[in-house]
C-alpha atoms as a PDB file:
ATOM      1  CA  UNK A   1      -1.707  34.633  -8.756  1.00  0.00           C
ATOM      2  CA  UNK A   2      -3.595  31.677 -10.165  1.00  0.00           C
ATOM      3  CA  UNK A   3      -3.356  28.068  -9.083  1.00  0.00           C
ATOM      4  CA  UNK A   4      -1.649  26.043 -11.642  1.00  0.00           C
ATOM      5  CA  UNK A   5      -3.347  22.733 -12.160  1.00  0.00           C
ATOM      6  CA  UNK A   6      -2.300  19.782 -14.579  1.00  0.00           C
ATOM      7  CA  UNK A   7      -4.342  16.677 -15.399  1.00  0.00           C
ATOM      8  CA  UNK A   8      -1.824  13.763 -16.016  1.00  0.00           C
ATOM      9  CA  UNK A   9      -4.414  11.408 -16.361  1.00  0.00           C
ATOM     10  CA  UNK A  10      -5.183   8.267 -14.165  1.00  0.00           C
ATOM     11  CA  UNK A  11      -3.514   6.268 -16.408  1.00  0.00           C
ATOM     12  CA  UNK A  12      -0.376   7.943 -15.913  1.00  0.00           C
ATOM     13  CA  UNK A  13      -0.561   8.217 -12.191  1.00  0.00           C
ATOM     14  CA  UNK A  14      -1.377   4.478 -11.997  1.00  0.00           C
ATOM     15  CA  UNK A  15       2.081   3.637 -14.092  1.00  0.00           C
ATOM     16  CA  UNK A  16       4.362   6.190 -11.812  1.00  0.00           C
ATOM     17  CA  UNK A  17       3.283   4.686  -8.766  1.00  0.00           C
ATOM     18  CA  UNK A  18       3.703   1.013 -10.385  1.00  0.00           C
ATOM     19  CA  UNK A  19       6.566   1.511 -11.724  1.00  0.00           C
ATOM     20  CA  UNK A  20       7.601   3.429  -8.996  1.00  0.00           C
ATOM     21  CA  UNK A  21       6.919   0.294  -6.696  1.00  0.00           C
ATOM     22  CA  UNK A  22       8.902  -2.584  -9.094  1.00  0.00           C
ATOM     23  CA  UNK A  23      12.074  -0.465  -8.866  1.00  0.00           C
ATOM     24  CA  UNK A  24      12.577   0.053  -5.228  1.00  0.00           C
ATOM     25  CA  UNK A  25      11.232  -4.160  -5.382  1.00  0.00           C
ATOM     26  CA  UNK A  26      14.362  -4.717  -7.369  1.00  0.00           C
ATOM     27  CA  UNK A  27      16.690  -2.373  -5.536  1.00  0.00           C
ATOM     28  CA  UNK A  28      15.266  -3.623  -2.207  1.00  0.00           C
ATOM     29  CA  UNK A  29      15.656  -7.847  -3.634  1.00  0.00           C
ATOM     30  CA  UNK A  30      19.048  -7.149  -5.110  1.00  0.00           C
ATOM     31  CA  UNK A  31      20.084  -5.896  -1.402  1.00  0.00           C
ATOM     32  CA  UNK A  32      18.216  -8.929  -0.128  1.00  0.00           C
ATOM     33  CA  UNK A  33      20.318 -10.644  -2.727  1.00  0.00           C
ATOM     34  CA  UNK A  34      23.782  -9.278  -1.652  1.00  0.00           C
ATOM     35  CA  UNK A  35      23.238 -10.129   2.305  1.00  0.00           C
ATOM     36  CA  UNK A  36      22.221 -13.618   1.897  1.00  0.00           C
ATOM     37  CA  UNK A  37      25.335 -13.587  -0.306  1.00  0.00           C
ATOM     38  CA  UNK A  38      27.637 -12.293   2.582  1.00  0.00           C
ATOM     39  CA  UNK A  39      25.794 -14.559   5.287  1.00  0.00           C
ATOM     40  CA  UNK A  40      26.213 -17.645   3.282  1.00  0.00           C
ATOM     41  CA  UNK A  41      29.861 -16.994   3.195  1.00  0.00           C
ATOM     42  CA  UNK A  42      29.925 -16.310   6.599  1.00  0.00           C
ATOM     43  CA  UNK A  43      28.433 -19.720   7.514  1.00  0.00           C
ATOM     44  CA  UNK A  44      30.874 -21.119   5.498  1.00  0.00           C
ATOM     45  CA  UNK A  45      33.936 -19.730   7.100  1.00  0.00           C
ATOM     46  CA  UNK A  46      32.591 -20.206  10.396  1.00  0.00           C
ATOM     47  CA  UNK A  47      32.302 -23.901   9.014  1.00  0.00           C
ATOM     48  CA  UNK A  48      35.316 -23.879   7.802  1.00  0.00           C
ATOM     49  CA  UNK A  49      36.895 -22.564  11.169  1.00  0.00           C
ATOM     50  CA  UNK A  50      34.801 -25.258  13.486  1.00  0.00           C
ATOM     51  CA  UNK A  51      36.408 -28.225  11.419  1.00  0.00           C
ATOM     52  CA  UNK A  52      40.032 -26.735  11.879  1.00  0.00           C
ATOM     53  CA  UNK A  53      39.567 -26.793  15.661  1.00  0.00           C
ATOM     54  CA  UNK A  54      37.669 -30.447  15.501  1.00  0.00           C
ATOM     55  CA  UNK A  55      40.848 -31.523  13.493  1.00  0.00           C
ATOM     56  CA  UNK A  56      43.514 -29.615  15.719  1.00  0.00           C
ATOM     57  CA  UNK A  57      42.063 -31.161  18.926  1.00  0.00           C
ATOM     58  CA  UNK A  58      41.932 -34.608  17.428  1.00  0.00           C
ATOM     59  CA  UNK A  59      37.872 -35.174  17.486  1.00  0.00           C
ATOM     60  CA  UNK A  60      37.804 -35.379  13.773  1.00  0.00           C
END
């Protein structure tokens, strides 16, 4: 049996491996995106949770 073979053309191959490369960019920034999220309210609730003890020890 023959090899099949089938030319796409370089122009082709160059926009599959671009476009290829912006959407796992944009899956990999919107995860990015969704942990800075979660830290940010973390370091607010650990904020949040240092005043209350300041306040219920009295070194407001």
């Amino acid at each position: 049996m023959g090899e099949l073979r089938i030319d796409i053309g370089s122009f082709l191959v160059t926009a599959d491996y671009l476009l290829d490369g912006l959407l796992v960019d944009y899956l990999v920034y919107s995860r990015i995106a969704e942990v800075l999220e979660r830290v940010d309210d973390a370091i607010s609730q650990i904020r949040w949770i240092l005043e209350e003890l300041r306040y219920r020890n009295g070194g407001y």
